[in-house]
Protein backbone atom coordinates (compact mmCIF):
# COMPACT_ATOMS: atom_id res chain seq x y z
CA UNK A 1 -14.89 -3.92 25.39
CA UNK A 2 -13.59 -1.04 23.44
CA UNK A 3 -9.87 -1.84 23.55
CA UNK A 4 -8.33 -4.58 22.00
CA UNK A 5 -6.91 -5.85 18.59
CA UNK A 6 -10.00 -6.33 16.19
CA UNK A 7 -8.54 -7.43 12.84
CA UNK A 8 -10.81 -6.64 9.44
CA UNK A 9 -12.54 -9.10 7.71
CA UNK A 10 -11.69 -9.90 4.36
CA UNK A 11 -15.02 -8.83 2.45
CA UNK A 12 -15.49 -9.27 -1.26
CA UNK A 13 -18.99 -7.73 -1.87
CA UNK A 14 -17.56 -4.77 -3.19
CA UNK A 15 -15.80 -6.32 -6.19
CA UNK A 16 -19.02 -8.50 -6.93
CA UNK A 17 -20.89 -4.62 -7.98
CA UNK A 18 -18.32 -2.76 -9.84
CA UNK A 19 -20.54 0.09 -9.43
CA UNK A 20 -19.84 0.43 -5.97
CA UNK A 21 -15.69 0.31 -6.86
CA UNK A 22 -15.93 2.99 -9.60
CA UNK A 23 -16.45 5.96 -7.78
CA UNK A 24 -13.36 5.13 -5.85
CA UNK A 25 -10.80 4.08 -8.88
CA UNK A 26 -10.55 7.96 -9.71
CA UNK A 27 -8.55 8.30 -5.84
CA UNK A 28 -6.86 4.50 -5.76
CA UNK A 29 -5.15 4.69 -8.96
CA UNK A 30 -3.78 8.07 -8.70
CA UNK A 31 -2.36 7.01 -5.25
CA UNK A 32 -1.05 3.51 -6.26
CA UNK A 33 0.67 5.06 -8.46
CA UNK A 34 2.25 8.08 -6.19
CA UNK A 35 3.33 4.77 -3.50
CA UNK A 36 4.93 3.21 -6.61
CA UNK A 37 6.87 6.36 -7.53
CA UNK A 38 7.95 7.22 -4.16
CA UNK A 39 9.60 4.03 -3.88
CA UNK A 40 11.32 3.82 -7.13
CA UNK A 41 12.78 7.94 -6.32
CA UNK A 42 13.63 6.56 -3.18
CA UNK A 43 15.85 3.30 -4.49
CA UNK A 44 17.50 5.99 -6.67
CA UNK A 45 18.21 8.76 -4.23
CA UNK A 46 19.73 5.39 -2.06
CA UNK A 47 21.65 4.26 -5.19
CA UNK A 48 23.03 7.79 -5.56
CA UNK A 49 24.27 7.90 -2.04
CA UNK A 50 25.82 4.67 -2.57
CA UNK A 51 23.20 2.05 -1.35
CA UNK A 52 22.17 -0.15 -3.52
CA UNK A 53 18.98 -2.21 -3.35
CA UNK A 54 16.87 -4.41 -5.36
CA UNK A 55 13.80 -2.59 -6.61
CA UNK A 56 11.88 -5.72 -6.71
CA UNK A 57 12.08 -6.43 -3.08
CA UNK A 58 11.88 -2.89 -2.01
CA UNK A 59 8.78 -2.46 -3.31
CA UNK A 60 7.69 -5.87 -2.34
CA UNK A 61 8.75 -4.65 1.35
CA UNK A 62 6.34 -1.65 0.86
CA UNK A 63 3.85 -4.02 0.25
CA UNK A 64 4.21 -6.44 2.92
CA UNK A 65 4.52 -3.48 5.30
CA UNK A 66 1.31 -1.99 3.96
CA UNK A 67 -0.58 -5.28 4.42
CA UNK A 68 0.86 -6.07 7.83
CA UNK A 69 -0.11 -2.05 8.90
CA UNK A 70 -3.67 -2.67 7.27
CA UNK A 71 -4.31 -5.21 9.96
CA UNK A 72 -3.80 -2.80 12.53
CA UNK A 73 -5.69 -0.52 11.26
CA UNK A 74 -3.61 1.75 9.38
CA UNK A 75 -5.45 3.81 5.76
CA UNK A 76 -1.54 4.50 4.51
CA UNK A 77 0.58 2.82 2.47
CA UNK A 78 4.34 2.18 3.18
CA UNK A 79 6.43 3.75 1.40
């Protein structure tokens, strides 16, 4: 059965051999960091318009959304 909702499973092997992590910490940082800038540019371009919203929970939002699309699948972050 190829279709059909097939949730990950929560592995921790990785983290137990930091080796294995390091060769990917040059790629997650750099993007953790572009996710956390795109939402702070885009509370400000909402707060210029007139919108205002709590950082806090916006990025909070990103992060719940990002967990939430993990499960389905999904490589990308919210932003």
């Amino acid at each position: 059965d190829q279709v059909g909702w097939k949730p990950a499973l929560l592995r921790l092997e990785p983290f137990q051999d930091p080796e294995r992590v390091m060769p990917y910490v040059g790629i997650a940082i750099p993007l953790a960091l572009t996710v956390a800038i795109g939402s702070i540019q885009i509370r400000a371009m909402a707060s210029n318009a007139g919108d205002e919203f709590n950082l806090c929970w916006t990025m909070a939002g990103d992060g719940i959304a990002t967990i939430i699309a993990s499960f389905f699948g999904s490589p990308w972050g919210m932003t």
